[in-house]
Protein backbone atom coordinates (compact mmCIF):
# COMPACT_ATOMS: atom_id res chain seq x y z
CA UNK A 1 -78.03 -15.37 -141.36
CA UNK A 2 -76.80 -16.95 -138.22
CA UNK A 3 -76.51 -20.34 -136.77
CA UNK A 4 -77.86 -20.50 -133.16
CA UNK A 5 -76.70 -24.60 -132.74
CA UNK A 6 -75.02 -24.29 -129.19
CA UNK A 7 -78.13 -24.02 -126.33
CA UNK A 8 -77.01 -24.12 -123.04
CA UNK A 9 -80.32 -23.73 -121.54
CA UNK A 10 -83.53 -26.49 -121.88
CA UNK A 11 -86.34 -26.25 -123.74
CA UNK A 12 -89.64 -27.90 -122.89
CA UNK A 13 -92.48 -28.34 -125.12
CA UNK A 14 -95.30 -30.06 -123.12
CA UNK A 15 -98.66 -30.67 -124.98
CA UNK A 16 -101.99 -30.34 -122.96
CA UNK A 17 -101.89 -33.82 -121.69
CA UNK A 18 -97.97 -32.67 -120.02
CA UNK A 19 -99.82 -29.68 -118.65
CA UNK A 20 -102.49 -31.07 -116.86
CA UNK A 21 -101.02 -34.57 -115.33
CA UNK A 22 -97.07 -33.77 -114.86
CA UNK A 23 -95.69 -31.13 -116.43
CA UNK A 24 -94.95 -28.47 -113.74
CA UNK A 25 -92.26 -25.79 -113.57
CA UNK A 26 -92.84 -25.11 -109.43
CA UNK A 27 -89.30 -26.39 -108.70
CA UNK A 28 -88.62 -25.75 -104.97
CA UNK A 29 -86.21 -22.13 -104.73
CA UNK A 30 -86.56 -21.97 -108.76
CA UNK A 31 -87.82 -18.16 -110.03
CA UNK A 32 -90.68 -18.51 -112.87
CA UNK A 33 -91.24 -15.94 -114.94
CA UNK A 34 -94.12 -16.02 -117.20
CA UNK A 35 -94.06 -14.06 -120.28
CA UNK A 36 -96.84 -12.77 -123.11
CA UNK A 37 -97.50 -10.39 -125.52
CA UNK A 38 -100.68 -9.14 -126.56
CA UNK A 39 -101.97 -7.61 -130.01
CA UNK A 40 -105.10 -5.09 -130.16
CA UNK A 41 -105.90 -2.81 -132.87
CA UNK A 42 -104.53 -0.06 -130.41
CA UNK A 43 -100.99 -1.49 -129.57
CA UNK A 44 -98.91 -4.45 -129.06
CA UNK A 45 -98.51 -5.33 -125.21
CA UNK A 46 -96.23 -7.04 -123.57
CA UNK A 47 -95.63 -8.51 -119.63
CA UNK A 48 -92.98 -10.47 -117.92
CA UNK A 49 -94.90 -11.63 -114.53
CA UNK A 50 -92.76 -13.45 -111.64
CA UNK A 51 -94.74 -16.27 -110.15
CA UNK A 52 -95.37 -15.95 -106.37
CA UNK A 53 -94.32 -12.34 -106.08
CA UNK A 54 -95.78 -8.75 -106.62
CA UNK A 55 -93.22 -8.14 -109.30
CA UNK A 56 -94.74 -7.50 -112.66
CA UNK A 57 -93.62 -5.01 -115.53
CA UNK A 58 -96.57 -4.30 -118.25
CA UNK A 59 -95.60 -2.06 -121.27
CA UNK A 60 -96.58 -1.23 -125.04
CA UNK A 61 -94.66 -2.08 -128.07
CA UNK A 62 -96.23 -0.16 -130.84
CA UNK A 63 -98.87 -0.85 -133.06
CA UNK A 64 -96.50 -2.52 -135.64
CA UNK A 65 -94.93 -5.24 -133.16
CA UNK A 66 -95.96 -8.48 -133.52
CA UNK A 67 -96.55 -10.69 -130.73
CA UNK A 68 -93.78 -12.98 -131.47
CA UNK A 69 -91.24 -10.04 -131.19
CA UNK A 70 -92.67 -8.40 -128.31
CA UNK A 71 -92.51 -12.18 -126.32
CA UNK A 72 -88.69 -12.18 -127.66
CA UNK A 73 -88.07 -8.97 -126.42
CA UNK A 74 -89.64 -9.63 -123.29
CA UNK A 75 -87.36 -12.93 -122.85
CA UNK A 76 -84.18 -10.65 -124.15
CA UNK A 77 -84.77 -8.11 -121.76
CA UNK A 78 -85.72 -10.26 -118.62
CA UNK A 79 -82.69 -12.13 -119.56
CA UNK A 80 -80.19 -9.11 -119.15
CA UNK A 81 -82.09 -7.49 -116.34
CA UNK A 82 -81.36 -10.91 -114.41
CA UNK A 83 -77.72 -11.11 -115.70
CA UNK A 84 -76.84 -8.15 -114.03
CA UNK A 85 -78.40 -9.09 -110.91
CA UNK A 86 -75.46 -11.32 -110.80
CA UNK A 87 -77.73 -14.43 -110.15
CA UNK A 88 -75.92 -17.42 -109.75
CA UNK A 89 -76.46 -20.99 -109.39
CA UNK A 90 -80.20 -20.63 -109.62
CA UNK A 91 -83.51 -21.85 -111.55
CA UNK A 92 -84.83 -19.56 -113.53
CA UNK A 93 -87.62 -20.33 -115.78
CA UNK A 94 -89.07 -18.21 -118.56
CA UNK A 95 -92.88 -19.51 -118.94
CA UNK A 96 -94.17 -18.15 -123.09
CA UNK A 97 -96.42 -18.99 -125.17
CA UNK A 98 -94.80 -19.49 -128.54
CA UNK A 99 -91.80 -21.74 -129.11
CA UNK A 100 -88.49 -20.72 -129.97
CA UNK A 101 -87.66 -20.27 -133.27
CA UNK A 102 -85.52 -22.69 -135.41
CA UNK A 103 -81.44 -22.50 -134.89
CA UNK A 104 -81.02 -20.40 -138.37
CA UNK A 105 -82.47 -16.90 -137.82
CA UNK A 106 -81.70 -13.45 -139.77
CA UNK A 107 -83.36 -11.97 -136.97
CA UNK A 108 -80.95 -9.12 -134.48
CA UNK A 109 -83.85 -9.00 -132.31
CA UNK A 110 -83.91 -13.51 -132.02
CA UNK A 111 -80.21 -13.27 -132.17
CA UNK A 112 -79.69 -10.83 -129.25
CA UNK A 113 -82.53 -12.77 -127.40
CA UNK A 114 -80.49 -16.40 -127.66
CA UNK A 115 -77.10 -14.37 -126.52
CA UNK A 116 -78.70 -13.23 -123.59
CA UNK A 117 -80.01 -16.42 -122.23
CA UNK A 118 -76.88 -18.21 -123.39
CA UNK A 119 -74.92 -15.41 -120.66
CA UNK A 120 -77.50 -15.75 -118.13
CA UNK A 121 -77.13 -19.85 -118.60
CA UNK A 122 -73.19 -19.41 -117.61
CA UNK A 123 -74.31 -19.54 -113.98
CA UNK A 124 -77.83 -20.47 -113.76
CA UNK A 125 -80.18 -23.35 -115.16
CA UNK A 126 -82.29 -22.11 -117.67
CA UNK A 127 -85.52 -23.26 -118.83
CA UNK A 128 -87.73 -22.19 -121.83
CA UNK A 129 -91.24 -23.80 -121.12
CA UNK A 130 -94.05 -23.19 -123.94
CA UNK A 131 -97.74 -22.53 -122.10
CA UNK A 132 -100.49 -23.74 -124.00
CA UNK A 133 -103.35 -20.91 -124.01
CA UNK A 134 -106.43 -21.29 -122.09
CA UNK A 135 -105.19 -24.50 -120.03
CA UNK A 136 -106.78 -22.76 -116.70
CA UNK A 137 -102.97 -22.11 -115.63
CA UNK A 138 -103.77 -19.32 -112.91
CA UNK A 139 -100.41 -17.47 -113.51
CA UNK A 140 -100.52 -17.43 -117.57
CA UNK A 141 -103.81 -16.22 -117.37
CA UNK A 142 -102.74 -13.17 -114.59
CA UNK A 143 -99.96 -12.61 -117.28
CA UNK A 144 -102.51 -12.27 -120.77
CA UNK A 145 -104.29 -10.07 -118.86
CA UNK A 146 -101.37 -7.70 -118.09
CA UNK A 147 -100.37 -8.21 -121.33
CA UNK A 148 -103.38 -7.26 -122.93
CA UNK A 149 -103.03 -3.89 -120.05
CA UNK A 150 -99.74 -3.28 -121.78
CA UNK A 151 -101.40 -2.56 -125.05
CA UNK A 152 -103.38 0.33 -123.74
CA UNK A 153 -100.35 2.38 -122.55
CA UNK A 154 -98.42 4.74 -124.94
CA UNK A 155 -95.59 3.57 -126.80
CA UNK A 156 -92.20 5.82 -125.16
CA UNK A 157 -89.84 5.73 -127.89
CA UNK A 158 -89.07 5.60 -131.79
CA UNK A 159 -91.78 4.35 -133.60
CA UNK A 160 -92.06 1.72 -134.25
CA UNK A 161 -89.70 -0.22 -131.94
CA UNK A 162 -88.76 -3.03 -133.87
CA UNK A 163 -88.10 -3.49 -137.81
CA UNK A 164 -91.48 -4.02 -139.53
CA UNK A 165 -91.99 -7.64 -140.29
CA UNK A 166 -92.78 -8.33 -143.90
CA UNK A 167 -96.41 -10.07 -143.31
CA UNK A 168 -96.78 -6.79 -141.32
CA UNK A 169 -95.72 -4.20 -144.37
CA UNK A 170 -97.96 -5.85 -146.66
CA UNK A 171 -100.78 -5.52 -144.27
CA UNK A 172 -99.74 -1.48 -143.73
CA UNK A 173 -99.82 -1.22 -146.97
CA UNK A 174 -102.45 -3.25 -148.16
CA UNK A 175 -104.79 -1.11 -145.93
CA UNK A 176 -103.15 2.07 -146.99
CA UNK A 177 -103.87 1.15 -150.56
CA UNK A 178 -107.45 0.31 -149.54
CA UNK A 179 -108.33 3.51 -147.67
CA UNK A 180 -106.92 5.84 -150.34
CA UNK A 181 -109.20 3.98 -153.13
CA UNK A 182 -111.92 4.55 -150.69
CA UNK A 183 -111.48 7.86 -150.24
CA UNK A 184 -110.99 8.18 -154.12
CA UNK A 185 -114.36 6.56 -154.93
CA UNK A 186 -116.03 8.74 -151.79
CA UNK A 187 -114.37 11.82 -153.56
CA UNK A 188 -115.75 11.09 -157.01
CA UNK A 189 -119.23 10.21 -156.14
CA UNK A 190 -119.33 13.69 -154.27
CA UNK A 191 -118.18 15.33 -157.21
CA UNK A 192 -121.10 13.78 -159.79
């Protein structure tokens, strides 16, 4: 377990009313990047899009990724890739749609997410903005789509990338338990 107290970076949690009569992140020179992940029963997707530019980056996680650790990933990753771009005295937002997690986490993948922000935040403002789904916000939307995209390519890599959460084992092998019990009974009623 690890404490994750010190946050050098802001976090904004606007509801719908926020969204729709103040809350904006379009801060003159600032770079907004919105973020998503996507789960079909192909793959897990996942998209970092940068608001007001061509630059996108769509990509699969795996089947056994949730959404929640492909939209950390995708905020860990974004996070280093900008770090070593040596940006400096900037705005950089990172627009997602599922708030951080609490300040105790037993998480690597959370963990190495927070450090990476907390290094990018040593010479840049950081913001963390949760997007509320479906609130007609033209750039979110553009970035669900991509997201959902991401979940049709092929995983490169180990599978699966990320440890298996523990709702997720129990629903691997729930179904695996399921389909051999149906096969079973198919079996026997074949046989008599």
């Amino acid at each position: 377990m690890r404490y994750a107290y010190h946050k050098p970076f802001m976090v904004h949690f606007p509801d719908r009313y926020g969204w729709q009569y103040g809350f904006t992140p379009d801060i003159k020179g600032a770079l907004n990047w919105y973020t998503d992940g996507c789960k079909t029963n192909k793959d897990t997707g996942g998209v970092v899009y940068r608001l007001g530019s061509k630059q996108k980056h769509n990509f699969s996680l795996g089947l056994h990724t949730t959404v929640f650790q492909a939209k950390i990933y995708i905020i860990n990753a974004h996070g280093m890739e900008n770090t070593e771009k040596c940006y400096s005295c900037r705005t950089l937002f990172f627009l997602t749609v599922k708030k951080p997690s609490r300040p105790l986490t037993n998480s690597k993948l959370v963990w190495e997410c927070h450090q990476s922000v907390t290094k990018l935040a040593e010479h840049n403002r950081i913001k963390l903005a949760l997007v509320l789904g479906h609130m007609g916000i033209d750039e979110n939307e553009i970035a669900d789509q991509l997201a959902r995209r991401g979940s049709f390519h092929q995983l490169v890599g180990p599978k699966p990338a990320f440890g298996i959460s523990t709702k997720v084992a129990k629903e691997i092998i729930r179904l695996d338990e399921w389909e051999t019990s149906a096969l079973a009974v198919h079996s026997w009623t074949k046989v008599g």
